[in-house]
Protein backbone atom coordinates (compact mmCIF):
# COMPACT_ATOMS: atom_id res chain seq x y z
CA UNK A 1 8.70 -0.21 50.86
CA UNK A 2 10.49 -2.43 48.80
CA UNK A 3 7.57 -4.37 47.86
CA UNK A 4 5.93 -1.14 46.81
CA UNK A 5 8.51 -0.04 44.45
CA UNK A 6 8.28 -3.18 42.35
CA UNK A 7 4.37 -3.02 42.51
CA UNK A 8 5.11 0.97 41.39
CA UNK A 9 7.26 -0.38 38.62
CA UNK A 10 4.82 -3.16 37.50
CA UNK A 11 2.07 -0.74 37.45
CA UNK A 12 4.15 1.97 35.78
CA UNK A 13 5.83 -0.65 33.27
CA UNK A 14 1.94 -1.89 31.99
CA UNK A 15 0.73 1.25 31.58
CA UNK A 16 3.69 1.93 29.58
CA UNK A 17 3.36 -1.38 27.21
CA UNK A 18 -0.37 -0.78 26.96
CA UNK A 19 -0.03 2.57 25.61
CA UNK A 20 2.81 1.56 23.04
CA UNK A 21 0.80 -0.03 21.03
CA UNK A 22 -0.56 0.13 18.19
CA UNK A 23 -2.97 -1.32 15.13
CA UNK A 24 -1.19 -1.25 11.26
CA UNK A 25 -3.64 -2.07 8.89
CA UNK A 26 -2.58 -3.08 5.16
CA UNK A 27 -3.66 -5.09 2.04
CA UNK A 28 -2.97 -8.08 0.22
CA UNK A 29 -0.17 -6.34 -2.55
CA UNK A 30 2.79 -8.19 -2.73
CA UNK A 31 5.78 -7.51 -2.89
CA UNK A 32 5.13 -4.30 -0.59
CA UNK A 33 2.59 -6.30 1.70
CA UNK A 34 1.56 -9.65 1.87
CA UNK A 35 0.99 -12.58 3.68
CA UNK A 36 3.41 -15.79 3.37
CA UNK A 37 3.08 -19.05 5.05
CA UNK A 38 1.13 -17.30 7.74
CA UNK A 39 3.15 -14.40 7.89
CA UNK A 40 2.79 -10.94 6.97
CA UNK A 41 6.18 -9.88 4.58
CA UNK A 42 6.88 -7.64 2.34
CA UNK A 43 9.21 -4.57 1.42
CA UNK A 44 7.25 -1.99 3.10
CA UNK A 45 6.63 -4.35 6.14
CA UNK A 46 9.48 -4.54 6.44
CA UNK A 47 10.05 -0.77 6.44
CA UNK A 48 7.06 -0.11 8.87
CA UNK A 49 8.74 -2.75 11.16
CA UNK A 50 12.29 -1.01 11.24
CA UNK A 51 10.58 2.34 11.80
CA UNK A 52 8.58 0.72 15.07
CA UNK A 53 11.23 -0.76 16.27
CA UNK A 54 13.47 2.46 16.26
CA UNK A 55 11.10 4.15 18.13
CA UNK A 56 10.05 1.32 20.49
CA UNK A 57 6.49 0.59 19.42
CA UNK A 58 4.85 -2.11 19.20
CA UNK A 59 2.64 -2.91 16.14
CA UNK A 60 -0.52 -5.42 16.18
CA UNK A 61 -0.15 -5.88 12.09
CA UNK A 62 -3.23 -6.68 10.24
CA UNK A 63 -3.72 -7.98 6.52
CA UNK A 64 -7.47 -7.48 5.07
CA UNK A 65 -9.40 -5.84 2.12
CA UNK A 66 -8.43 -2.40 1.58
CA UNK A 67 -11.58 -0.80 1.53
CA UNK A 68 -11.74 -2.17 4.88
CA UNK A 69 -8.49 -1.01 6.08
CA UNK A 70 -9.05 2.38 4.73
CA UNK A 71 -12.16 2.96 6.79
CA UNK A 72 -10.53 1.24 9.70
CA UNK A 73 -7.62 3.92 9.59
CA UNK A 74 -9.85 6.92 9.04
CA UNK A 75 -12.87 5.97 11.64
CA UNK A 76 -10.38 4.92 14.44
CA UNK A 77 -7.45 6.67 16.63
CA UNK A 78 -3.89 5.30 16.12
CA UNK A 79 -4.55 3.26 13.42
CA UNK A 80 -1.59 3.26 11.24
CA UNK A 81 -1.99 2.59 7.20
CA UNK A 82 0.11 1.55 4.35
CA UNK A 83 0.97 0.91 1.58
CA UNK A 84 -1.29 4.23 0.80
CA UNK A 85 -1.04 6.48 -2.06
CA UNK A 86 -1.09 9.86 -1.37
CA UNK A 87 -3.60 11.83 -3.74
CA UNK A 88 -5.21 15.26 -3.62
CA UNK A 89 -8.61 13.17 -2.78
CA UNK A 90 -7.35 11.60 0.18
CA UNK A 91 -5.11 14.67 1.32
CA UNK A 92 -7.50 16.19 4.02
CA UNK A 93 -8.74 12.38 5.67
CA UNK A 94 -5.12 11.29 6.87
CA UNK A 95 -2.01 12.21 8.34
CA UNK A 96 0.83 11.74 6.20
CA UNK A 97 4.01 10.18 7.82
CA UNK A 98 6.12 9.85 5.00
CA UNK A 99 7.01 8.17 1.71
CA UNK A 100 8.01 4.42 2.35
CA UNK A 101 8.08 2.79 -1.18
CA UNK A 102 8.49 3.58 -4.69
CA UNK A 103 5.02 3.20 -6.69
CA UNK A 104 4.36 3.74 -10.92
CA UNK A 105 0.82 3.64 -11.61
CA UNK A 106 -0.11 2.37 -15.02
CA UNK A 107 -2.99 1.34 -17.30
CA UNK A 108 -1.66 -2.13 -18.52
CA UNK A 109 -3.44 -3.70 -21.85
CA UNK A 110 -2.51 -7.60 -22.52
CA UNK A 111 0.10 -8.20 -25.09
CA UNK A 112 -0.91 -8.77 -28.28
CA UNK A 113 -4.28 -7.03 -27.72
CA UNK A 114 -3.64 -3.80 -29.92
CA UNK A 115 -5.10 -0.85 -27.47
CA UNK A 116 -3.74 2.79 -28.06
CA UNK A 117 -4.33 5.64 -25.74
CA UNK A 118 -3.38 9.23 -26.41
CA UNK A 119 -5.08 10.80 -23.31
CA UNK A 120 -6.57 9.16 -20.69
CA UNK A 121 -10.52 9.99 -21.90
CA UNK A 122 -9.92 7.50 -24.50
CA UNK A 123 -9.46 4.43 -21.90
CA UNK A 124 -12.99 5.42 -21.38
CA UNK A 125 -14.47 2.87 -24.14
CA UNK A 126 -12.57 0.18 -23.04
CA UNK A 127 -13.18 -2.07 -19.76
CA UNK A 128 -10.65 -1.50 -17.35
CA UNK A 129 -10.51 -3.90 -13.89
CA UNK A 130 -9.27 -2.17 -10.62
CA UNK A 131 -9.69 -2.88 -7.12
CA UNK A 132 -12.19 -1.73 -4.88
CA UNK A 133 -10.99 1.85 -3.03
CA UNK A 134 -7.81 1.30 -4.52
CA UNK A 135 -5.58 4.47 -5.88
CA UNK A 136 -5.93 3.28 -8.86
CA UNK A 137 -9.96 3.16 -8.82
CA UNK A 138 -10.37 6.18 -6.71
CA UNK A 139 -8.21 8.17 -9.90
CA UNK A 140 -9.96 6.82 -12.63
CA UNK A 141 -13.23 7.92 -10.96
CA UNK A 142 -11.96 11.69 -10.36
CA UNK A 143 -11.58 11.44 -14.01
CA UNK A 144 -14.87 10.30 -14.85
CA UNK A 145 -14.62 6.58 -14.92
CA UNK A 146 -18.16 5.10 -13.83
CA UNK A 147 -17.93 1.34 -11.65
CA UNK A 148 -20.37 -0.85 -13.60
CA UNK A 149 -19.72 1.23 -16.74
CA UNK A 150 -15.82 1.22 -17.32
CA UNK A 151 -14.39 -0.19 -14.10
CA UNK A 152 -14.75 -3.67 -13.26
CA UNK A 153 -14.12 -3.25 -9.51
CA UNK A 154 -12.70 -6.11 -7.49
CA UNK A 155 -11.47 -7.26 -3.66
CA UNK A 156 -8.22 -9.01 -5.32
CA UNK A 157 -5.35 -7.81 -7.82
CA UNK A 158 -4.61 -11.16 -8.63
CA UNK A 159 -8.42 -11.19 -10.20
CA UNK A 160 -7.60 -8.66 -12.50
CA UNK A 161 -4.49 -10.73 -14.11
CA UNK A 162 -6.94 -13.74 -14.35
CA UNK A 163 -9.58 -11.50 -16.34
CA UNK A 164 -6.96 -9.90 -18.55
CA UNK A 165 -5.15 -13.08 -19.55
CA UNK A 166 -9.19 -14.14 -20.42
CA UNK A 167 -10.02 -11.04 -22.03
CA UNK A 168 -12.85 -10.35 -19.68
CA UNK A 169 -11.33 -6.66 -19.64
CA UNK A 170 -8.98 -4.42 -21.76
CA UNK A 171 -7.00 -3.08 -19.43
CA UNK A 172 -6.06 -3.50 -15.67
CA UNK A 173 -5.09 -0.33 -13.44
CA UNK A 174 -1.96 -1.51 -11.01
CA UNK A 175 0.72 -0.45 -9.48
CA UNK A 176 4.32 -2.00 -11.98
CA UNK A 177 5.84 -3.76 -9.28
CA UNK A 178 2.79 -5.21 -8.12
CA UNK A 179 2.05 -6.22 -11.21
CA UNK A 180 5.16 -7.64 -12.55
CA UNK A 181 5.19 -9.64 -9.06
CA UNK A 182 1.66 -11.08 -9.56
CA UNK A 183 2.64 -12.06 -13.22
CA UNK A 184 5.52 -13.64 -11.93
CA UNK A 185 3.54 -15.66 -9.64
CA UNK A 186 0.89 -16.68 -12.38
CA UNK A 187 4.41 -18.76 -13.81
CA UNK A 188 4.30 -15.92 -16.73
CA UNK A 189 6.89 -13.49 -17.74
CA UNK A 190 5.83 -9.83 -17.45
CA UNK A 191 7.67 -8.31 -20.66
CA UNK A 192 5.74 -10.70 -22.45
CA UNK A 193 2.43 -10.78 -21.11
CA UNK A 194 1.89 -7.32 -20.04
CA UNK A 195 2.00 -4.29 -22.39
CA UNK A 196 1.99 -0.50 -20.37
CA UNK A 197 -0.30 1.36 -22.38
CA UNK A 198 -0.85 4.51 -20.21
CA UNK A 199 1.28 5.78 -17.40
CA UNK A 200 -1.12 7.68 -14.87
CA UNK A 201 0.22 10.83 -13.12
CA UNK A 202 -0.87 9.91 -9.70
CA UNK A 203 1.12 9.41 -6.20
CA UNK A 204 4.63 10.18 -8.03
CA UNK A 205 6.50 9.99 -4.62
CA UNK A 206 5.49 6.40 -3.55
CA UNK A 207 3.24 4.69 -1.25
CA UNK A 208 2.82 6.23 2.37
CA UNK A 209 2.03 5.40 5.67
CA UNK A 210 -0.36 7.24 7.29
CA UNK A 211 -2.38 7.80 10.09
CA UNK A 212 -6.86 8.76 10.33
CA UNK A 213 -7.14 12.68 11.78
CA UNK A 214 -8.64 11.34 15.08
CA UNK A 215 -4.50 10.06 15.45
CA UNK A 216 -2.69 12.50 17.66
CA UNK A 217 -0.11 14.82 15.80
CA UNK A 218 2.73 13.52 18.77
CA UNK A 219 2.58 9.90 17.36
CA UNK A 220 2.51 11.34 13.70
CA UNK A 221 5.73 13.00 14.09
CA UNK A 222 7.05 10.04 16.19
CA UNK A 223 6.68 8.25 13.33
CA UNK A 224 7.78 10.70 10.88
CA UNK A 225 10.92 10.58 13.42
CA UNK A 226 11.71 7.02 13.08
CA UNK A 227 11.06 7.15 8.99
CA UNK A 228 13.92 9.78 9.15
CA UNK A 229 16.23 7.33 11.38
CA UNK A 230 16.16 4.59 9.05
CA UNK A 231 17.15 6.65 6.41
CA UNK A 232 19.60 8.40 7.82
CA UNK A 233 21.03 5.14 9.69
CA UNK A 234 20.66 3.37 6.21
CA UNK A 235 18.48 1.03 7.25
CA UNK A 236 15.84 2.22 4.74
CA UNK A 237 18.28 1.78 1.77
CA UNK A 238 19.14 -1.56 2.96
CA UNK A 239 15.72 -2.76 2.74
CA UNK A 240 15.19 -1.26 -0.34
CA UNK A 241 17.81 -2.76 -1.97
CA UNK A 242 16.76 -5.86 -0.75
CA UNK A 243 13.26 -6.02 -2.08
CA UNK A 244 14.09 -4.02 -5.58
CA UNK A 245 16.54 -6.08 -6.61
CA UNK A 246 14.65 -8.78 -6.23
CA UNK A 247 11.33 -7.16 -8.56
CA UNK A 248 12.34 -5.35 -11.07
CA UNK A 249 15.49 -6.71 -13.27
């Protein structure tokens, strides 16, 4: 008997761990996600981690190019995304958990390089460099923008600061923090380098994480559970202090 119990609880206790896990997919876009020394960091990591661990799952994390990670978390079933802007495009192919990070969106033009925009049909003479699937991209294209014509699509942000500095485009679609970080860590100082020529109305309450449709609503609103324990228990606000203070002075 007793030796059944314990074979019971072993059984009962993998079935258990097996189904508590889960796949987070993300990009390369420090400071919200990236990979250091091996390790995958970052202030909205670091809020994805604090909302698994409140609600005891376990997350196989995953760094890799977000066109990749976007069709990862649409095709497949518990497949958790972020950083992820929420736009009216990508509305109907996800399930939104909630806001996790604060995100300005902005068409930056290299100082000294004297480009004016009054609406955002005038960017359309200019090169612009964005990354491939990106919020940023997927706007601009809404709007008109043509890859190959206007949009100088990449895999890396960091590319786009190397072809602005060069002048191989006008202007580079990112995200401010993200930008100011990847500035920072070209040794240059962003309020002298970069110049915000256009601020684009797009994802105004911050990066998500989200989930594909094929994702059960019960682990959607676990999740959106857990985002509301962190911020209630002030975890959320600790971690966002942590990381904001750091970026932006």
């Amino acid at each position: 008997m007793h030796h059944l119990f314990i074979l019971l609880l072993m059984i009962a206790h993998g079935a258990k761990a097996g189904a508590e896990t889960i796949r987070v997919v993300t990009e390369e876009l420090a400071p919200y996600n990236y990979t250091e020394k091996g390790v995958l960091t970052g202030f909205s990591t670091e809020i994805v981690q604090a909302i698994l661990k409140d609600i005891k799952i376990e997350g196989k994390f995953q760094s890799m190019p977000w066109a990749r990670a976007y069709e990862s978390a649409i095709n497949n079933e518990n497949v958790l995304i972020y950083s992820i802007g929420r736009t009216p495009q990508r509305e109907k192919s996800f399930k939104w958990v909630g806001s996790i990070a604060p995100a300005s969106n902005y068409l930056f033009a290299y100082a000294g390089h004297d480009i004016k925009i009054k609406q955002l049909a005038d960017a359309k003479k200019y090169q612009i460099g964005s990354v491939n699937t990106d919020i940023g991209e997927q706007f601009l294209e809404s709007q008109g923008f043509v890859k190959g014509k206007n949009l100088q699509s990449s895999v890396k942000y960091q590319l786009n600061y190397e072809k602005l500095k060069l002048g191989r485009i006008d202007l580079w679609v990112m995200n401010e923090m993200a930008a100011y970080h990847l500035v920072r860590q070209s040794g240059d100082d962003p309020a002298k380098t970069l110049v915000k020529v256009y601020k684009l109305e797009l994802s105004e309450n911050g990066y998500f994480m989200a989930f594909g449709q094929k994702t059960s609503d019960k682990l959607v609103n676990r999740f959106r559970q857990g985002i509301e324990n962190i911020k209630k228990n002030g975890t959320f606000d600790a971690i966002k202090k942590k990381w904001t203070s750091a970026e932006i002075n």
